[in-house]
Protein backbone atom coordinates (compact mmCIF):
# COMPACT_ATOMS: atom_id res chain seq x y z
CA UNK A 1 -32.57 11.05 20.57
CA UNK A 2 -29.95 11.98 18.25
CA UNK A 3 -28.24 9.47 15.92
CA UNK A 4 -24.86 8.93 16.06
CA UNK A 5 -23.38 9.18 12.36
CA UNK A 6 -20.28 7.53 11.09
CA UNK A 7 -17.47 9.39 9.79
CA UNK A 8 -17.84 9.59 6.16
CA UNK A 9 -15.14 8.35 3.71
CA UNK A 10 -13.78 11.81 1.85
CA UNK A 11 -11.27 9.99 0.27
CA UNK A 12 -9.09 6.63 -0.98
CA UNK A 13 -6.15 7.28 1.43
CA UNK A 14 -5.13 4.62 3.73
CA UNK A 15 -3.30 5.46 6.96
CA UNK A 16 -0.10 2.74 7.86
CA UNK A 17 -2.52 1.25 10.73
CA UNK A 18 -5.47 0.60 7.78
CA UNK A 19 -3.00 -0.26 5.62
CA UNK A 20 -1.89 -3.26 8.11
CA UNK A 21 -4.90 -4.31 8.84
CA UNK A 22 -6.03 -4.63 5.57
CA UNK A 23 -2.82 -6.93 4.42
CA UNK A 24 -3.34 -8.98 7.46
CA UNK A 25 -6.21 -9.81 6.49
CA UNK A 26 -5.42 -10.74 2.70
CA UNK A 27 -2.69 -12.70 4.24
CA UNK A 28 -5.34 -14.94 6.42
CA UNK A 29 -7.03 -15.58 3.38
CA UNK A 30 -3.58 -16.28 0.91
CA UNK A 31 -2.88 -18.82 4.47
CA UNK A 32 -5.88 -20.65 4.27
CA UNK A 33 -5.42 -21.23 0.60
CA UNK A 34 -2.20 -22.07 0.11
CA UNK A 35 -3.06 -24.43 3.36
CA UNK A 36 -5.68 -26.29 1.60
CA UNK A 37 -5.68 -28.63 -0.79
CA UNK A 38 -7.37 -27.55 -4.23
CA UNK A 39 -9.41 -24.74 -4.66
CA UNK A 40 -12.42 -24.50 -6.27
CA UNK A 41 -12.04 -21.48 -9.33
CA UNK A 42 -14.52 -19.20 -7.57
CA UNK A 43 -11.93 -19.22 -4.39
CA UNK A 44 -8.97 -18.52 -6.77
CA UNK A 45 -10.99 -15.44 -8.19
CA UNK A 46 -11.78 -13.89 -4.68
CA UNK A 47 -7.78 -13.70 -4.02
CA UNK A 48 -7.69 -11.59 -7.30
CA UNK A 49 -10.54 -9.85 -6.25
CA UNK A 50 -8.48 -8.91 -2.98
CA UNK A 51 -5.43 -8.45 -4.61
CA UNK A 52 -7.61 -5.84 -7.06
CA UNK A 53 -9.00 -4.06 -4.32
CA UNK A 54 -5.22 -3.48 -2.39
CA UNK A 55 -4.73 -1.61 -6.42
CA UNK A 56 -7.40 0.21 -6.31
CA UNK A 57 -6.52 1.78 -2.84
CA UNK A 58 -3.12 2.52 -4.08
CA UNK A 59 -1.35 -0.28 -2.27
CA UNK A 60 0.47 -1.52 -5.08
CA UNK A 61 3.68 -2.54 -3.56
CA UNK A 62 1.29 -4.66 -1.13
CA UNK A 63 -0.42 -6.16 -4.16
CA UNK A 64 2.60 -7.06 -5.57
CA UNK A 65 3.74 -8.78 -2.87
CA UNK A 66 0.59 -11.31 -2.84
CA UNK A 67 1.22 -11.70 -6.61
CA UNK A 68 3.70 -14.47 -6.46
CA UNK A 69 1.93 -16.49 -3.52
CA UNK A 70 -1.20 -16.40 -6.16
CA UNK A 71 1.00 -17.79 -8.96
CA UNK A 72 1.91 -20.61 -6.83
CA UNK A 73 -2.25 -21.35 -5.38
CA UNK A 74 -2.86 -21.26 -9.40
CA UNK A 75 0.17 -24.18 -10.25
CA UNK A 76 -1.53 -25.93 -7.48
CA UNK A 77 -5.24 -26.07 -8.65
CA UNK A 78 -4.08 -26.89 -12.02
């Protein structure tokens, strides 16, 4: 029986459909944030962590646009 083997990553590109998957998911979690009412510092540090990772897969304009909604979540928590 052979094993089936995942295609492996060769590189940091993201195709459009990755690349809107990937913001719709930052966006659920920017949502749920800016939806509740203070959040704990770890919480605040995981939207920078997912803001960081959209830079690091070249997705600046994307990061950029979650930078603003972040400076608002931060006002908020104090």
């Amino acid at each position: 029986m052979a094993v089936s083997e995942s295609p492996k990553l060769i590189t940091n590109q993201i195709s459009a459909g990755e690349e809107k998957w990937l913001v719709e998911k930052i966006n659920y979690f920017f949502n749920q944030a800016e939806q509740a009412g203070t959040l704990p510092s770890w919480q605040i540090d995981e939207l920078y962590v997912l803001i960081g990772a959209l830079k690091v897969l070249g997705l600046d304009g994307a990061a950029q646009s979650f930078m603003p909604r972040l400076s608002e979540i931060k006002k908020r928590a104090g």
